[in-house]
C-alpha atoms as a PDB file:
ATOM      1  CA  UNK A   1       0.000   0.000   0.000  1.00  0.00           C
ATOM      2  CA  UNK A   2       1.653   3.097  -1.046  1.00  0.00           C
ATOM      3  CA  UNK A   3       0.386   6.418   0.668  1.00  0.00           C
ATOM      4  CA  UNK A   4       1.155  10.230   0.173  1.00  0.00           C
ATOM      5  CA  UNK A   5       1.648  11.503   3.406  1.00  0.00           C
ATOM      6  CA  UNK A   6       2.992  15.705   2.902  1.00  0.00           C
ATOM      7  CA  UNK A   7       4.137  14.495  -0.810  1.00  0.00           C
ATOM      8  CA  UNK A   8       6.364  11.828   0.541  1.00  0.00           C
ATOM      9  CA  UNK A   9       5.278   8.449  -0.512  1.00  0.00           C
ATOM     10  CA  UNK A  10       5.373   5.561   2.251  1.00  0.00           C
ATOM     11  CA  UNK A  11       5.122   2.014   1.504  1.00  0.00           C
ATOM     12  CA  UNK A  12       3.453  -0.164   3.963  1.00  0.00           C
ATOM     13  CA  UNK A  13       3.919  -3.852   3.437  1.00  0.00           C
ATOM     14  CA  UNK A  14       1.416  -6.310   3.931  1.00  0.00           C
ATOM     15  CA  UNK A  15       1.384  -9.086   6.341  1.00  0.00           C
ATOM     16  CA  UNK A  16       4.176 -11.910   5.946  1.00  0.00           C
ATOM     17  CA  UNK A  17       1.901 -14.617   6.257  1.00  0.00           C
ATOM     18  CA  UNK A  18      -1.728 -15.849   7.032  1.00  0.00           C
ATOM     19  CA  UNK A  19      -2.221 -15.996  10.992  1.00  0.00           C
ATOM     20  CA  UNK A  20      -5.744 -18.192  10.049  1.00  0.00           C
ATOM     21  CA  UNK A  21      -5.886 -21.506  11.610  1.00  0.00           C
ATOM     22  CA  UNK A  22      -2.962 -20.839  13.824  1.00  0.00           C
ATOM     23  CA  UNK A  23      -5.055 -20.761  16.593  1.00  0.00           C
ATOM     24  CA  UNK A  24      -8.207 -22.517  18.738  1.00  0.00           C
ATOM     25  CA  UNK A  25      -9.818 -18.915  17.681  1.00  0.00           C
ATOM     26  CA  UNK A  26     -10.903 -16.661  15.179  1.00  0.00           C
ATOM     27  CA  UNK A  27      -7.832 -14.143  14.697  1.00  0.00           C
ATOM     28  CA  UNK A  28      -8.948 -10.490  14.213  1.00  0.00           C
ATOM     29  CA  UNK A  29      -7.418  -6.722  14.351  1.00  0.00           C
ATOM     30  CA  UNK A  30      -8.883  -3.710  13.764  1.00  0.00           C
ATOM     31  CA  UNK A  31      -9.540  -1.435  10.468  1.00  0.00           C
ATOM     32  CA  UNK A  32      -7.326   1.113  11.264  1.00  0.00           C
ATOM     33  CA  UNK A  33      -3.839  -0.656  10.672  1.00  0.00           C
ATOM     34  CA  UNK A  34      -2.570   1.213   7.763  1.00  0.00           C
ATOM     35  CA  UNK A  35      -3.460   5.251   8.064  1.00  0.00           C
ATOM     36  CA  UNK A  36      -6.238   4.785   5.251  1.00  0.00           C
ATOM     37  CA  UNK A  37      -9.690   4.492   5.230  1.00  0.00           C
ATOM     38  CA  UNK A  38     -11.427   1.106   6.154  1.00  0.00           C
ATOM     39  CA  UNK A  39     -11.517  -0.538   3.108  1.00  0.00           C
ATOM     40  CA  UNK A  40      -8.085  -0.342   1.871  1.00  0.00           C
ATOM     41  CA  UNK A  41      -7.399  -1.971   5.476  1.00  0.00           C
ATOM     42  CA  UNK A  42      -9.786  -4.336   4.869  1.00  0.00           C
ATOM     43  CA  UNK A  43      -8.548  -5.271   1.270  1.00  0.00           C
ATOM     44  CA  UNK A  44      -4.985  -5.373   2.690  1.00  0.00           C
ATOM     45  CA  UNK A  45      -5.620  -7.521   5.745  1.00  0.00           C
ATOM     46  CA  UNK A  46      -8.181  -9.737   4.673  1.00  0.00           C
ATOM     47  CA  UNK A  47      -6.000 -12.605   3.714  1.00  0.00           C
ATOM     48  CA  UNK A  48      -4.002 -13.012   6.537  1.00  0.00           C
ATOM     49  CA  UNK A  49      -6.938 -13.261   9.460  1.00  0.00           C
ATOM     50  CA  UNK A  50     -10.282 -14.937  10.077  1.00  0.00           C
ATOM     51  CA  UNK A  51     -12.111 -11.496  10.683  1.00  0.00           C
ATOM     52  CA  UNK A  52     -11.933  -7.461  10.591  1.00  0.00           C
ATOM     53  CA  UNK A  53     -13.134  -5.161  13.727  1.00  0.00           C
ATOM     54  CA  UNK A  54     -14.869  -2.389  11.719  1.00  0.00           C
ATOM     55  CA  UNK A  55     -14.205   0.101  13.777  1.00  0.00           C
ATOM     56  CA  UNK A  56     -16.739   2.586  13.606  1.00  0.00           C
ATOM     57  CA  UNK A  57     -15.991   4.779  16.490  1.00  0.00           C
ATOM     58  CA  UNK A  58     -17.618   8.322  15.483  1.00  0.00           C
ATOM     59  CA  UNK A  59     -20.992   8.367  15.252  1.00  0.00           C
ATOM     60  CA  UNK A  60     -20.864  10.895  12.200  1.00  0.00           C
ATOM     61  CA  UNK A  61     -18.401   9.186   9.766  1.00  0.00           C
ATOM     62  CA  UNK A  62     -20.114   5.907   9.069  1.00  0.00           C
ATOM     63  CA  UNK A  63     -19.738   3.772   5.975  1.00  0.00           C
ATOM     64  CA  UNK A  64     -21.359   4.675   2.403  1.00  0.00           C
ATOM     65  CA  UNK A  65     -23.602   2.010   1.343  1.00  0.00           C
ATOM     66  CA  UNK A  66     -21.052   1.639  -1.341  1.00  0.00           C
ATOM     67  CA  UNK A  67     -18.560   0.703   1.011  1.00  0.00           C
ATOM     68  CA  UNK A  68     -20.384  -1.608   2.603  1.00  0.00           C
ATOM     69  CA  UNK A  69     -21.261  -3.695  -0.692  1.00  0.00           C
ATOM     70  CA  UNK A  70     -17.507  -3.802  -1.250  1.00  0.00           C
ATOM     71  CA  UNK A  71     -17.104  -5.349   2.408  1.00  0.00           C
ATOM     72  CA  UNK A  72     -19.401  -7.680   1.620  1.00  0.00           C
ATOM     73  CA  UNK A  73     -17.299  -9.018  -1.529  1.00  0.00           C
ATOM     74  CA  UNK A  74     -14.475  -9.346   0.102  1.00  0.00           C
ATOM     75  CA  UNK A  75     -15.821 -11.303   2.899  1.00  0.00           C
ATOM     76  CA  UNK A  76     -17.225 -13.203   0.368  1.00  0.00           C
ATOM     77  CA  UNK A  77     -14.221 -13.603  -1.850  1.00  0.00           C
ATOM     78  CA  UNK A  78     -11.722 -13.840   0.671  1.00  0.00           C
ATOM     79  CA  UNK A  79     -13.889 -15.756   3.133  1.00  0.00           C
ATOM     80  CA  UNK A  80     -13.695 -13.169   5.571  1.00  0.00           C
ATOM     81  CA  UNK A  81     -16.186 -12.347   8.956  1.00  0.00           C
ATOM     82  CA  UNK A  82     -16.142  -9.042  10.366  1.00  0.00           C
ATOM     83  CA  UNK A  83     -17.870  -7.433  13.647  1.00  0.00           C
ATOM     84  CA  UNK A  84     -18.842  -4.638  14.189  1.00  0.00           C
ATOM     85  CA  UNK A  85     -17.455  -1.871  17.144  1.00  0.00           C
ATOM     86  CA  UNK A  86     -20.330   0.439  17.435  1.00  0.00           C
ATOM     87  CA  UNK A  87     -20.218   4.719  17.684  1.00  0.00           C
ATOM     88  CA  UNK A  88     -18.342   5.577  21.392  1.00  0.00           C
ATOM     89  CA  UNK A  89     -19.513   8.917  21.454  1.00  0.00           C
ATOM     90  CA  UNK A  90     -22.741   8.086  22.467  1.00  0.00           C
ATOM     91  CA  UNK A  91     -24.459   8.550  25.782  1.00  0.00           C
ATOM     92  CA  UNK A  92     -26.724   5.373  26.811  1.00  0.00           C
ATOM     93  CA  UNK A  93     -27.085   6.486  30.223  1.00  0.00           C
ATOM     94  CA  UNK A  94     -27.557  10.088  29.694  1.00  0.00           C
ATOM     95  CA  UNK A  95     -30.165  12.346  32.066  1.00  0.00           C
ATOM     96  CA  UNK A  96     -31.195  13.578  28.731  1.00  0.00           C
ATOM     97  CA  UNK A  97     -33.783  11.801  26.928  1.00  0.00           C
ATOM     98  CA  UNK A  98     -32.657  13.647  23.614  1.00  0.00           C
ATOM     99  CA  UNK A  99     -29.269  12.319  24.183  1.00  0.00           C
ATOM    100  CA  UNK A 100     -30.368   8.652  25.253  1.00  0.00           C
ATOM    101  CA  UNK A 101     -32.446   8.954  22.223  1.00  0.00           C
ATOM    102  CA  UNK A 102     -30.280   9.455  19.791  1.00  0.00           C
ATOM    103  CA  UNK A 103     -27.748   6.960  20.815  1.00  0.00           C
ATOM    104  CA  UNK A 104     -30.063   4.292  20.688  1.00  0.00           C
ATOM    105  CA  UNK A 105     -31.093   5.432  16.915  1.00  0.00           C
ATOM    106  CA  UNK A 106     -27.388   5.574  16.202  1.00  0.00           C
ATOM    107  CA  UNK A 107     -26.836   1.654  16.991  1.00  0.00           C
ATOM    108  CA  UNK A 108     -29.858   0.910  15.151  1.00  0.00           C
ATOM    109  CA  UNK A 109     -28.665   3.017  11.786  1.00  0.00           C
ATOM    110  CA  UNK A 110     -25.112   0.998  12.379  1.00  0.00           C
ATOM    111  CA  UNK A 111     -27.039  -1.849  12.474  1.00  0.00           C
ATOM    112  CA  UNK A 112     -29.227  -1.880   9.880  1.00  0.00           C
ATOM    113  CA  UNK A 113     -26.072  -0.587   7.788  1.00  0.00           C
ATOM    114  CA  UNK A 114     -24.052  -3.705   8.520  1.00  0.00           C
ATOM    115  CA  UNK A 115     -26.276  -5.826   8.719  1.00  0.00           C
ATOM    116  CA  UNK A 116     -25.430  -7.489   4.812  1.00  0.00           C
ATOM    117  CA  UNK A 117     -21.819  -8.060   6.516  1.00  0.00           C
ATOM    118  CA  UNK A 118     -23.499 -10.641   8.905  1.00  0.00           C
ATOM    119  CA  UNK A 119     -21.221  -9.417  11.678  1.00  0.00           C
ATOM    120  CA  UNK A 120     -20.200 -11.803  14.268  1.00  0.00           C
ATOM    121  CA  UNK A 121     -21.047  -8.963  16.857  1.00  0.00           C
ATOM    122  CA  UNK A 122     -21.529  -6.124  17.775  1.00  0.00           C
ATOM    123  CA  UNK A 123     -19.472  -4.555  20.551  1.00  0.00           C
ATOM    124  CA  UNK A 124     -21.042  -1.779  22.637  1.00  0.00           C
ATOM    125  CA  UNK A 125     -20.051   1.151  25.196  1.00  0.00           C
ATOM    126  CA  UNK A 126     -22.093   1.528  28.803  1.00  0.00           C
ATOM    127  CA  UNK A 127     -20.053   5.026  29.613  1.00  0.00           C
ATOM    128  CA  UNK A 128     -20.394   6.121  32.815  1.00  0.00           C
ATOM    129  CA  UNK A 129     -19.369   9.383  31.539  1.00  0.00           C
ATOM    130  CA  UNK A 130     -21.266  11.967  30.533  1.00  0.00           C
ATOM    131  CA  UNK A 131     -20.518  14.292  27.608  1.00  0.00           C
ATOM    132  CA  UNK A 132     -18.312  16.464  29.583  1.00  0.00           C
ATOM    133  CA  UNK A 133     -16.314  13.513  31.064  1.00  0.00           C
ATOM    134  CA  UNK A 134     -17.575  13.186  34.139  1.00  0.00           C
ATOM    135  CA  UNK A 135     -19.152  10.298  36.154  1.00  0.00           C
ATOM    136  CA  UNK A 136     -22.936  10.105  36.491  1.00  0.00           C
ATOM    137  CA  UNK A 137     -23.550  10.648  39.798  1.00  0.00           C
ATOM    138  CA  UNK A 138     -26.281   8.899  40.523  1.00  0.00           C
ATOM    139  CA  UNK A 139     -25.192   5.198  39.361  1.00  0.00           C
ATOM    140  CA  UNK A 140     -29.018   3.705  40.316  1.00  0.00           C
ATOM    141  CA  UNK A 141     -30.196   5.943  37.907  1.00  0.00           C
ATOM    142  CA  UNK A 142     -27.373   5.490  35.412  1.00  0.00           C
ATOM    143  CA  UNK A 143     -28.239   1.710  34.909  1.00  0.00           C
ATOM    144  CA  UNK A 144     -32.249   2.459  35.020  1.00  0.00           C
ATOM    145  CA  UNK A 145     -31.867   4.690  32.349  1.00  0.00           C
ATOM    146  CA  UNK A 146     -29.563   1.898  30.482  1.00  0.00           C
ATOM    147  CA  UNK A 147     -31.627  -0.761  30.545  1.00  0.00           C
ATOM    148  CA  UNK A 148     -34.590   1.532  29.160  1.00  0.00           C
ATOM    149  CA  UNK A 149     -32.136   2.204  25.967  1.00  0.00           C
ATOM    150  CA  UNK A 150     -31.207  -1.395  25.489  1.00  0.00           C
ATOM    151  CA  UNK A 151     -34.876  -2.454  25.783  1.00  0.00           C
ATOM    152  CA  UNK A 152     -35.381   0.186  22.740  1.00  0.00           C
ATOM    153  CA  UNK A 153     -31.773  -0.495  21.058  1.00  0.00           C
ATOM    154  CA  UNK A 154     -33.150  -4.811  20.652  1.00  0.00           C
ATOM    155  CA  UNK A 155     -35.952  -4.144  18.838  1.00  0.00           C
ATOM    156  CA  UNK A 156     -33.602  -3.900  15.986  1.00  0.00           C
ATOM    157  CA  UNK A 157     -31.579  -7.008  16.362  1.00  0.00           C
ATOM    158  CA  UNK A 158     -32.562 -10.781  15.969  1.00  0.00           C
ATOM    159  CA  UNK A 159     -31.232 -12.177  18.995  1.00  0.00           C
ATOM    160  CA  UNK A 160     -29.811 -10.318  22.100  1.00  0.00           C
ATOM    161  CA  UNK A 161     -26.817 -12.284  21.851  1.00  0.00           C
ATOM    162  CA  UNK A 162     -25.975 -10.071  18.830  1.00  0.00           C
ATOM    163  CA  UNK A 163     -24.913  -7.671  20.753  1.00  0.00           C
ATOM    164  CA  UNK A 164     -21.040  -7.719  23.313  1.00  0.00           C
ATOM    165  CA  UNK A 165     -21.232  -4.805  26.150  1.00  0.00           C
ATOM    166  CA  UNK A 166     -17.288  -4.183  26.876  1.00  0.00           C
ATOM    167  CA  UNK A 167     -15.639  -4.250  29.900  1.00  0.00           C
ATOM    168  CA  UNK A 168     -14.414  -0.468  30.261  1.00  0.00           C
ATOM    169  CA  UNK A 169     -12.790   1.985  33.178  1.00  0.00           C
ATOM    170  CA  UNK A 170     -15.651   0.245  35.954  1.00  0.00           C
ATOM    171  CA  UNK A 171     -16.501  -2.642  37.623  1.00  0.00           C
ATOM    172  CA  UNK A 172     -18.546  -5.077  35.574  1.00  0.00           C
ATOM    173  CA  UNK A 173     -20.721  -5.979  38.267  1.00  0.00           C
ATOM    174  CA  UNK A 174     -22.354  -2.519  38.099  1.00  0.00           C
ATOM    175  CA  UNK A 175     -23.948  -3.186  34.726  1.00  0.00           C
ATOM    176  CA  UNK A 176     -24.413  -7.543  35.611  1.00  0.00           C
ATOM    177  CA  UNK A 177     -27.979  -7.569  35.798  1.00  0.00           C
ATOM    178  CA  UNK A 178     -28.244  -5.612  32.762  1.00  0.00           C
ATOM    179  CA  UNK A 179     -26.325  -8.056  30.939  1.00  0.00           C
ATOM    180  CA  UNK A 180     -28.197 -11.020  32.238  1.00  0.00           C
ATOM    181  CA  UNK A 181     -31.441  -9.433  31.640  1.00  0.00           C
ATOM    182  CA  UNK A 182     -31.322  -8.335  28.489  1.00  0.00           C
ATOM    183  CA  UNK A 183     -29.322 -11.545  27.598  1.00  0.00           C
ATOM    184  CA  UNK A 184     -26.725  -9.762  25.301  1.00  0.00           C
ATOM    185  CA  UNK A 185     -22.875 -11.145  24.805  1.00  0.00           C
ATOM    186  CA  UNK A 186     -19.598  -9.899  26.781  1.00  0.00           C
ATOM    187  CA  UNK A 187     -16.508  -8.355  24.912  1.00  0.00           C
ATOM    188  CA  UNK A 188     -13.349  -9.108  27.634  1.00  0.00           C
ATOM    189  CA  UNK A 189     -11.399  -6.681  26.966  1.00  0.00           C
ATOM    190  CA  UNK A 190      -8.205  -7.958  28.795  1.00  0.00           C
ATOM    191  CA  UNK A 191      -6.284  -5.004  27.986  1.00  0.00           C
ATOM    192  CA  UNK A 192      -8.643  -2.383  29.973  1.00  0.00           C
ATOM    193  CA  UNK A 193      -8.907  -5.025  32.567  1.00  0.00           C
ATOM    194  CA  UNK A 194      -4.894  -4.703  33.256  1.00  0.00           C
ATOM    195  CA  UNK A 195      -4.861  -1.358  33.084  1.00  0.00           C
ATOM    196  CA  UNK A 196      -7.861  -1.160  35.721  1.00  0.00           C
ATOM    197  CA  UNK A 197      -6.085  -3.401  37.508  1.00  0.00           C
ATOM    198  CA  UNK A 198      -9.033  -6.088  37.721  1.00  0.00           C
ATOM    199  CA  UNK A 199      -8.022 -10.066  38.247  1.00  0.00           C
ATOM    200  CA  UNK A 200      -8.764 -10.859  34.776  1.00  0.00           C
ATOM    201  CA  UNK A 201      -8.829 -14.533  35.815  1.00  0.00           C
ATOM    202  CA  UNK A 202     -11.782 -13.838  37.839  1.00  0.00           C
ATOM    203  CA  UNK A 203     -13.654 -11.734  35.308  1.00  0.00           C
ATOM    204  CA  UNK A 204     -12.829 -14.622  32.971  1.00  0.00           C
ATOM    205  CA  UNK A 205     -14.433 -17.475  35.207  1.00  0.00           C
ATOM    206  CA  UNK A 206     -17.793 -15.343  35.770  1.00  0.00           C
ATOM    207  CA  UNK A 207     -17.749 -13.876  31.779  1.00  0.00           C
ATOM    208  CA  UNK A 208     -15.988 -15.810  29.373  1.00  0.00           C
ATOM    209  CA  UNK A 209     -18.919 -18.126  28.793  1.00  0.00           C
ATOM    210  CA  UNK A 210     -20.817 -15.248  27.552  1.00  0.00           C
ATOM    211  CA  UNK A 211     -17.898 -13.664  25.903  1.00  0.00           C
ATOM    212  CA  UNK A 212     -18.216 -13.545  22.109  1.00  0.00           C
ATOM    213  CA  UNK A 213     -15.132 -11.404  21.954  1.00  0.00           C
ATOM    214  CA  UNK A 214     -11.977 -10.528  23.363  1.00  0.00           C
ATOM    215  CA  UNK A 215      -9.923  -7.522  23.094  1.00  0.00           C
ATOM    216  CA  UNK A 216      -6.060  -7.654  23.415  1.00  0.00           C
ATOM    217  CA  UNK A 217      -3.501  -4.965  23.422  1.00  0.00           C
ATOM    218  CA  UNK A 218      -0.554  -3.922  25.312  1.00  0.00           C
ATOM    219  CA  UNK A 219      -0.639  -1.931  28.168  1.00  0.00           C
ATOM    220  CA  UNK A 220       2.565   0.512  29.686  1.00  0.00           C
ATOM    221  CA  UNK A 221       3.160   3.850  31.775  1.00  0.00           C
ATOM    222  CA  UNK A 222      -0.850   4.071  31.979  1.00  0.00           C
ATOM    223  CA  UNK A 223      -1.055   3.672  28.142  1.00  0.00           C
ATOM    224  CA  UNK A 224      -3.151   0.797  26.377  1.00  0.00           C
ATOM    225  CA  UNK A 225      -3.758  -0.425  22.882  1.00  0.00           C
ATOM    226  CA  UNK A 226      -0.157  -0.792  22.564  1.00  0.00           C
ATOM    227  CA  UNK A 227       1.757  -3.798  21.637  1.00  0.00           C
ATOM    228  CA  UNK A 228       1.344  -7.125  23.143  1.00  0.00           C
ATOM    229  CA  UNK A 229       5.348  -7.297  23.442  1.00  0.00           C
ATOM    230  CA  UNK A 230       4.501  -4.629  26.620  1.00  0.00           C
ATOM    231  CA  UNK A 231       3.040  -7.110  28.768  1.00  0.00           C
ATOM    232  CA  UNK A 232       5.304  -9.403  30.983  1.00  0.00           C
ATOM    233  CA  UNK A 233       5.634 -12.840  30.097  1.00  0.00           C
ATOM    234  CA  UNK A 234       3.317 -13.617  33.445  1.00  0.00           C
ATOM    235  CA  UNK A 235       0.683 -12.101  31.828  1.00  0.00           C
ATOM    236  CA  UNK A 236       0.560 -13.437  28.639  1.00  0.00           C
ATOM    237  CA  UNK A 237       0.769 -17.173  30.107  1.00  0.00           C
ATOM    238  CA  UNK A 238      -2.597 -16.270  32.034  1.00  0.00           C
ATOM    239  CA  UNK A 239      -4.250 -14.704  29.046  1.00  0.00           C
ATOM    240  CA  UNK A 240      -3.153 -18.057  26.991  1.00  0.00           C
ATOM    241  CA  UNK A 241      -3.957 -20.023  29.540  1.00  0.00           C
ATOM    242  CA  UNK A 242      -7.670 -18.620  29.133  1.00  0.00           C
ATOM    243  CA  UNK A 243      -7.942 -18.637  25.403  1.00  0.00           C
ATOM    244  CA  UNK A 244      -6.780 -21.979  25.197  1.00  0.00           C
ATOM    245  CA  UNK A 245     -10.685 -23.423  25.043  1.00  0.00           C
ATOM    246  CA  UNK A 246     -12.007 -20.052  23.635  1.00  0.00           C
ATOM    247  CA  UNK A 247     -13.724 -20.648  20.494  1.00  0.00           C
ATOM    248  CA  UNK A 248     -14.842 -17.134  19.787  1.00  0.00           C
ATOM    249  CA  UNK A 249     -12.904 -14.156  18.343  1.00  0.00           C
ATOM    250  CA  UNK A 250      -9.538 -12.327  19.161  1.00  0.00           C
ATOM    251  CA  UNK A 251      -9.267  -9.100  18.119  1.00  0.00           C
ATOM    252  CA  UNK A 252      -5.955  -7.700  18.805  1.00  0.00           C
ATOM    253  CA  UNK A 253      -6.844  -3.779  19.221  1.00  0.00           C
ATOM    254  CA  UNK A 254      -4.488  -1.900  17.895  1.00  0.00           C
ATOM    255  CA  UNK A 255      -3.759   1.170  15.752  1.00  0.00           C
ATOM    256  CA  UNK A 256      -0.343   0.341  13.750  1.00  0.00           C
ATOM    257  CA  UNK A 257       1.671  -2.373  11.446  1.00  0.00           C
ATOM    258  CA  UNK A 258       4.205  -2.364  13.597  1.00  0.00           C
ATOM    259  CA  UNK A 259       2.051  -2.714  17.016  1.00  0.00           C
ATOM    260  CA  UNK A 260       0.165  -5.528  14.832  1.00  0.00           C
ATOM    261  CA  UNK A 261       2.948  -7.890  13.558  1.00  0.00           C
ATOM    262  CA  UNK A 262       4.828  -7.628  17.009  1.00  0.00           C
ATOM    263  CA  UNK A 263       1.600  -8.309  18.839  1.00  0.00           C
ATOM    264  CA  UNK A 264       0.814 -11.665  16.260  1.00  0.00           C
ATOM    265  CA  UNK A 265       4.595 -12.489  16.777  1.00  0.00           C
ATOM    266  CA  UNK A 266       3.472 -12.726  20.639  1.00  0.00           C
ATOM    267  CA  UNK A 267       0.427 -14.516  20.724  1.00  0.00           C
ATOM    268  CA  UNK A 268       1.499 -17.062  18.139  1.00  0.00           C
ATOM    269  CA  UNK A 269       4.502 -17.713  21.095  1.00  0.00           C
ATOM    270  CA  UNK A 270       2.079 -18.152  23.230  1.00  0.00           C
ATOM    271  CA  UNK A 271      -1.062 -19.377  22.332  1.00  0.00           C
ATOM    272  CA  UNK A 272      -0.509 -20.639  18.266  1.00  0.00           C
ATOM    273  CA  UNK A 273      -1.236 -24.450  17.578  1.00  0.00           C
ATOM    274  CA  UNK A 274      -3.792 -25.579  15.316  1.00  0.00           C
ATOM    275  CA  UNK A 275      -7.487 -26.102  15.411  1.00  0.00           C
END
């Protein structure tokens, strides 16, 4: 892939090889590996892993429909899955109906965008910030007015299931009875769970049943989605020793080539055999 970047061309290579049936899960990354839009990511990574996050974090820059048919022929062609990581700038658990509103709406448009791509989920924020970046204060309230815009947000998918709420900056047993009653999926997100500081062994006995996804990226100095090669060789032993029965998707979250071949250099150290 050759880009202009300030009328200096840069050549990013692709992959050296296919990661897909290396291991006892579905190998993914994110679209936003090369600094191009998603579907020269997608066209570049697509034979090398079992599935694309389509990373779809601003609520305002979503796919053409164009785009989306050309997804769709890849995944066809190249015998690729995707899922789907819905708008974060998006207020579930807002005091303002408007707000609340118009998230909801927003996950339904991504959905009903996607939905030709058959995504294998889709992951969704709970913040427990508000637009300003602050905690809601009331967190009783926060999770009533949650499960009022996931009640409206399934109307629009098939099965709950369809749907992975992310482990984020909180406990997970704050939003537990929301997960259980509406019955949607978990995304572990092992990364944020490190850099929380929660026992991710724990949150993996209680979740990982439910899990359809996982998120894993490095974590150092207070910074995450970096490079699996930051965390200690302790760590990655646990996380392997986790994944070794997982039979859902991997998604290693990062942002760069670089961060993405040294992470896939890790996890195939640690957890690569065959199906």
């Amino acid at each position: 892939m050759n880009i202009d970047i300030f009328n200096e061309t840069i050549t990013y290579p692709p992959l050296d090889k296919s990661y897909r049936g290396l291991f006892p899960f579905k190998i993914a990354t994110t679209s936003y590996i090369y600094p191009d839009h998603i579907l020269p990511n997608v066209t570049m990574l697509s034979p090398y892993l079992d599935e694309i996050e389509l990373v779809l974090y601003e609520s305002g820059s979503l796919p053409t429909d164009n785009e989306i048919t050309a997804l769709a022929k890849i995944s066809k062609e190249q015998g690729l899955s995707y899922n789907v990581h819905l708008p974060i700038d998006i207020f579930l658990g807002d005091l303002d109906p408007a707000i609340r509103d118009y998230g909801a709406a927003m996950v339904q448009e991504v959905i009903k965008l996607t939905g030709m791509l058959r995504p294998s989920t889709y992951t969704l924020h709970f913040s427990l910030k508000n637009p300003d970046g602050l905690n809601y204060a009331d967190i009783g309230q926060w999770r009533m007015r949650l499960s009022k815009s996931m009640e409206e947000i399934l109307r629009s998918v098939v099965t709950p299931r369809q749907i992975s709420v992310e482990t984020l900056d909180y406990p997970f047993d704050l939003i537990e009875e929301i997960i259980e009653a509406s019955d949607v999926s978990v995304c572990l997100d092992f990364g944020h769970l490190i850099l929380y500081e929660r026992p991710i062994v724990d949150y993996a006995r209680r979740y990982l049943a439910r899990t359809t996804v996982v998120h894993l990226h490095g974590v150092r100095n207070g910074r995450d989605h970096l490079s699996l090669d930051m965390l200690n060789e302790n760590q990655m032993k646990t996380i392997s020793a986790i994944l070794d029965n997982f039979k859902g998707t991997v998604c290693i979250e990062v942002f760069s080539f670089h961060d993405l071949i040294t992470s896939l250099e890790v996890l195939e150290q640690y957890c690569g055999h065959k199906r």
